[in-house]
N, C-alpha and C. Protein backbone atom coordinates (compact mmCIF):
# COMPACT_ATOMS: atom_id res chain seq x y z
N UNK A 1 0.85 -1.18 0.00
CA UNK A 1 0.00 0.00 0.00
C UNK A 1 0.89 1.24 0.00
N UNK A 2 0.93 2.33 -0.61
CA UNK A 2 1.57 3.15 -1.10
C UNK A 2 0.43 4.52 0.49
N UNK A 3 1.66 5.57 0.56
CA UNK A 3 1.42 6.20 1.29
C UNK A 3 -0.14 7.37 1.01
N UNK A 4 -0.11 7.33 -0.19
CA UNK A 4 -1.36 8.29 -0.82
C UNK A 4 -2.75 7.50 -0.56
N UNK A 5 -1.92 5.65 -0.57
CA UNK A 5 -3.62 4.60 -0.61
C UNK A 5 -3.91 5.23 1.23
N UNK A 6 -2.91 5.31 1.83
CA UNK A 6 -3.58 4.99 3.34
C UNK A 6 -4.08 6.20 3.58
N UNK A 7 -3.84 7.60 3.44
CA UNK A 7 -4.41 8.81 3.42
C UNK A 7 -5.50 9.13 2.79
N UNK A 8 -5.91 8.24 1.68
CA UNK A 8 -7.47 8.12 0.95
C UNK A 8 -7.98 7.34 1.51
N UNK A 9 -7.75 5.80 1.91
CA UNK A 9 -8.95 5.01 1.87
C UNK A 9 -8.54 4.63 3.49
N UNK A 10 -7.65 4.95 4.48
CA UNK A 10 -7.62 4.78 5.58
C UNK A 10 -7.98 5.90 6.68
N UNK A 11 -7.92 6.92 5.99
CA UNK A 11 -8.04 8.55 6.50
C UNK A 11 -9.21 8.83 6.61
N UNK A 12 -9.12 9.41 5.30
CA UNK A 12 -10.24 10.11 4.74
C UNK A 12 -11.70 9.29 4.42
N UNK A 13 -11.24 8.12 4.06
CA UNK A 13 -12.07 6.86 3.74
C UNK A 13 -12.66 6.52 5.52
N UNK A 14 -12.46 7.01 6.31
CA UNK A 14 -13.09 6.69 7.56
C UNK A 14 -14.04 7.66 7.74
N UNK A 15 -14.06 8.74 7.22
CA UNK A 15 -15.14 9.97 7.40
C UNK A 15 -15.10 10.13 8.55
N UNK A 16 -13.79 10.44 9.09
CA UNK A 16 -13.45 11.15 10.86
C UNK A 16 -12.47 12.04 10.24
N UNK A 17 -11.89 11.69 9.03
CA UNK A 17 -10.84 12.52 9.34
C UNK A 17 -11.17 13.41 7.47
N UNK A 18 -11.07 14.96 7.58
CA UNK A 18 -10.99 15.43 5.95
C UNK A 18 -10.28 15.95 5.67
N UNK A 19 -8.97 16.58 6.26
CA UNK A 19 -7.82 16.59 5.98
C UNK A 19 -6.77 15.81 6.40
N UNK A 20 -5.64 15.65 5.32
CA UNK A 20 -4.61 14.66 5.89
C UNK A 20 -3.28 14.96 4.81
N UNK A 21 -2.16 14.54 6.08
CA UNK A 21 -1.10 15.25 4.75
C UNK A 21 0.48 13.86 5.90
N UNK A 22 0.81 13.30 5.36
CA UNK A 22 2.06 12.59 5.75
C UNK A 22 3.00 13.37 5.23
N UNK A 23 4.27 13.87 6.31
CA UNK A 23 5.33 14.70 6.17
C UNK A 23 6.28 13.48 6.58
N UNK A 24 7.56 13.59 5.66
CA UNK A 24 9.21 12.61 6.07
C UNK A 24 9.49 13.70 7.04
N UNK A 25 9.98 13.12 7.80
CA UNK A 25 11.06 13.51 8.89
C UNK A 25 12.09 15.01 8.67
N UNK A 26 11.97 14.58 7.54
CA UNK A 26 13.30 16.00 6.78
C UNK A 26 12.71 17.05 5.78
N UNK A 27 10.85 16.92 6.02
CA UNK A 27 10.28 17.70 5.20
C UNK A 27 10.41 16.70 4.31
N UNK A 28 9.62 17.54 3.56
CA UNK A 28 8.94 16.66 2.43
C UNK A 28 7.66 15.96 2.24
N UNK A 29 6.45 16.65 1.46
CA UNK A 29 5.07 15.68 1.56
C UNK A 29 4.96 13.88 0.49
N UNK A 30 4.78 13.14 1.34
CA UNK A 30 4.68 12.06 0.95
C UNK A 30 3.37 11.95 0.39
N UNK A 31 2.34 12.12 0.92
CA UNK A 31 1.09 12.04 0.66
C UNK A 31 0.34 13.49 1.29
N UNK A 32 -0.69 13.25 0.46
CA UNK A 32 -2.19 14.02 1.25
C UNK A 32 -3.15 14.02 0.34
N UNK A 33 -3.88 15.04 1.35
CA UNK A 33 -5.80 15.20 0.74
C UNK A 33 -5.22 15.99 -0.27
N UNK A 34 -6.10 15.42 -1.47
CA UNK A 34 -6.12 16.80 -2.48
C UNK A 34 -6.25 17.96 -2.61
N UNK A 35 -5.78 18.69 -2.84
CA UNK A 35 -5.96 20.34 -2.67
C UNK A 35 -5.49 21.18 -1.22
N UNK A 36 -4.64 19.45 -0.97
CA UNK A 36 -4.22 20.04 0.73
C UNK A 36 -2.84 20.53 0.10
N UNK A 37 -2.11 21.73 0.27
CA UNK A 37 -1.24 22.30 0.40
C UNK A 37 0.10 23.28 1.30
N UNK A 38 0.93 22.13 1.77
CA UNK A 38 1.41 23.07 2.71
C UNK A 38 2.27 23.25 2.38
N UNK A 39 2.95 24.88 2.82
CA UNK A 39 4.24 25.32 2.35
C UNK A 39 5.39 24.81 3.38
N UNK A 40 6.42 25.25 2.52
CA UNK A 40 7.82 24.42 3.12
C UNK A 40 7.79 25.00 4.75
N UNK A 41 7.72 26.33 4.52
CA UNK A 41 7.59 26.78 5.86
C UNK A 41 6.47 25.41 7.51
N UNK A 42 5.84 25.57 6.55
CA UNK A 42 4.66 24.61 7.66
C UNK A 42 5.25 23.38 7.44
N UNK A 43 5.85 22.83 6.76
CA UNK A 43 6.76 21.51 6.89
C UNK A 43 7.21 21.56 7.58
N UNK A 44 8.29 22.63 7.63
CA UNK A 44 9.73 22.65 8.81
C UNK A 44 8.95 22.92 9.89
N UNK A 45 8.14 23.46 9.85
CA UNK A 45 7.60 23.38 11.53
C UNK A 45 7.35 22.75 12.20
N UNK A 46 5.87 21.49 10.98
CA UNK A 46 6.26 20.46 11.29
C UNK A 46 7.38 19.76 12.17
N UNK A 47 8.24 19.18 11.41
CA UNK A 47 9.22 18.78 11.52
C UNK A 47 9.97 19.39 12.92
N UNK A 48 9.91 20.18 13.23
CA UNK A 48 10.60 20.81 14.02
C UNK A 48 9.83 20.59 15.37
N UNK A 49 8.06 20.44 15.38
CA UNK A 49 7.48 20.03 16.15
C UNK A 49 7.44 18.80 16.90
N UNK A 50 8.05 17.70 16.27
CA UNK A 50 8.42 16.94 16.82
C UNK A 50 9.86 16.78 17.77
N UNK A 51 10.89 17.73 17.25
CA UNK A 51 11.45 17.47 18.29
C UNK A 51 11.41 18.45 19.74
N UNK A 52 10.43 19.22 19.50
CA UNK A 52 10.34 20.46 20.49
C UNK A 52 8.83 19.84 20.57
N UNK A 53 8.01 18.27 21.18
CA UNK A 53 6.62 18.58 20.92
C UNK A 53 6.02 19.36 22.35
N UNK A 54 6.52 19.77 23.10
CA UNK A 54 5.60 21.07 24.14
C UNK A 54 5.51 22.23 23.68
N UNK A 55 6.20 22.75 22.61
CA UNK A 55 6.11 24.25 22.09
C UNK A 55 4.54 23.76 21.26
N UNK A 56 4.94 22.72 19.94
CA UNK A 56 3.62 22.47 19.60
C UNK A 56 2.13 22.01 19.92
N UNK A 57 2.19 21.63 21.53
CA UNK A 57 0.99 21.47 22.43
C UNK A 57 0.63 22.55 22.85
N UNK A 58 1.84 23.54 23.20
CA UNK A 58 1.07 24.73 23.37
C UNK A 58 0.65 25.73 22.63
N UNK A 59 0.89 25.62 21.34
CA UNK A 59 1.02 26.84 20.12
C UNK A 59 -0.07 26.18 19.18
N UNK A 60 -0.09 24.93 19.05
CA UNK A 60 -0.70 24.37 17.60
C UNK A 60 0.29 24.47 16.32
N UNK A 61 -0.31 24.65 15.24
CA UNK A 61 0.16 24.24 14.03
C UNK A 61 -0.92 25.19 13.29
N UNK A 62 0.38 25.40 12.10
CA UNK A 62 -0.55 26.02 11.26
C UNK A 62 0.24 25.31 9.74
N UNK A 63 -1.05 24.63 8.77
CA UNK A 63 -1.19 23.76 7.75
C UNK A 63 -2.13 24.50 6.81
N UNK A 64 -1.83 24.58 5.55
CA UNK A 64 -1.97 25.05 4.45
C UNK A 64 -3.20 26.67 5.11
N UNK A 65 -2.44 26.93 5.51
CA UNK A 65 -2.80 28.80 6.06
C UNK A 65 -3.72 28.48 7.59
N UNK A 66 -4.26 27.07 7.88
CA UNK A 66 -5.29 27.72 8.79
C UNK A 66 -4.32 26.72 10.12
N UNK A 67 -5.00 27.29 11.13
CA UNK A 67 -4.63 27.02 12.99
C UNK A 67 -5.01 26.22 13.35
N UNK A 68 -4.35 24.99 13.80
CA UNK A 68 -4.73 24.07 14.38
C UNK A 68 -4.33 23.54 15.83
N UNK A 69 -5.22 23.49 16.62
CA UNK A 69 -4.43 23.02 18.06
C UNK A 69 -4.13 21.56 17.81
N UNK A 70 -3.14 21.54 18.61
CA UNK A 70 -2.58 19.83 19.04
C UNK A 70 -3.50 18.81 19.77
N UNK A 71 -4.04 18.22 19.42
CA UNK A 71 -4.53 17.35 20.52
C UNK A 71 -3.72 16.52 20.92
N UNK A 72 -3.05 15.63 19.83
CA UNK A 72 -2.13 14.68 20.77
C UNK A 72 -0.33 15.04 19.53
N UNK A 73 0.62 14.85 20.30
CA UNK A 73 1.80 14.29 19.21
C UNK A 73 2.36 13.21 19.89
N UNK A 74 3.44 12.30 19.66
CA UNK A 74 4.27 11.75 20.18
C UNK A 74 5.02 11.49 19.04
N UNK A 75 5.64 10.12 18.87
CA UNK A 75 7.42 10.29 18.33
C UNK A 75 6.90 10.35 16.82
N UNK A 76 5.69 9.75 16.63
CA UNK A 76 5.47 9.18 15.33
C UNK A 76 4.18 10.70 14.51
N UNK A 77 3.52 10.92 15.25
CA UNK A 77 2.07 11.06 14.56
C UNK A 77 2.05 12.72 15.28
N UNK A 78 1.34 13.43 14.65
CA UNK A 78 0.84 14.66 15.48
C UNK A 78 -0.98 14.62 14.90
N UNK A 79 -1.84 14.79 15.97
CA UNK A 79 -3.29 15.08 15.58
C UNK A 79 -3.74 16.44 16.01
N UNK A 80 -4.16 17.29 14.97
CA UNK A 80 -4.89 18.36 15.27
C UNK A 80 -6.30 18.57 15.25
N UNK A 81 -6.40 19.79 15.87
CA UNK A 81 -8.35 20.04 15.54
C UNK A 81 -8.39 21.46 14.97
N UNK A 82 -8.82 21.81 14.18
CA UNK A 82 -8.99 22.85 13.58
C UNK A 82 -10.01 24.09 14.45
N UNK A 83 -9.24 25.20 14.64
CA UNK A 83 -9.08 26.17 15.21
C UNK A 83 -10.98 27.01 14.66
N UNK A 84 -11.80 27.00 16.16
CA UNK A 84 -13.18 27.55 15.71
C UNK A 84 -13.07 28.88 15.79
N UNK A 85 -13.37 29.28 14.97
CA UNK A 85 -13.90 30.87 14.72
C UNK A 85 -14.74 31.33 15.53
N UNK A 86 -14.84 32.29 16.02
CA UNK A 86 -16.36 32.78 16.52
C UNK A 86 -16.82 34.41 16.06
C-alpha cells in the first residue's frame, strides 16, 4: 500500500478525518488530501514540532494557512483540531 492509498482510503475513507497530509522527517510531503497544500515553511515546523513537541501542544500548528491546536503528538504522529472561529 503506497502512502497516498492509506491517506485516501484509511483517512479520509473513515469519514473522521478530511484533511490529511504525511510529512518525512526531513520535510517533504509524501502524501495528502487533495488540494491540501502546505508550504515548506509549515513543513519545517512540522518537523521541528516533533522534536520540540511542548512548544507544539502549546502553540498548535498552522497547515496550508489555517490554525490548528494539538490534541495529541508523540514520536510518530501529530493530531490536530482545527481552530473555531467565533
Amino acid at each position: 500500500m503506497t502512502w497516498q492509498a492509506y491517506v485516501d482510503d484509511h483517512l479520509l475513507g473513515s469519514g473522521k478525518v478530511t484533511k490529511a497530509a504525511i510529512i518525512g522527517l526531513q520535510g517533504g510531503v509524501w502524501a495528502c488530501s487533495r488540494g491540501y497544500t502546505l508550504s515548506t515553511e509549515e513543513q519545517a515546523a512540522l518537523v521541528a514540532g516533533f522534536k520540540s513537541p511542548d512548544r507544539v501542544q502549546a502553540n498548535g500548528v498552522r497547515l496550508a494557512g489555517q490554525k490548528f491546536f494539538t490534541v495529541h503528538i508523540d514520536s510518530r504522529s501529530l493530531y490536530g483540531k482545527k481552530q473555531v472561529r467565533r
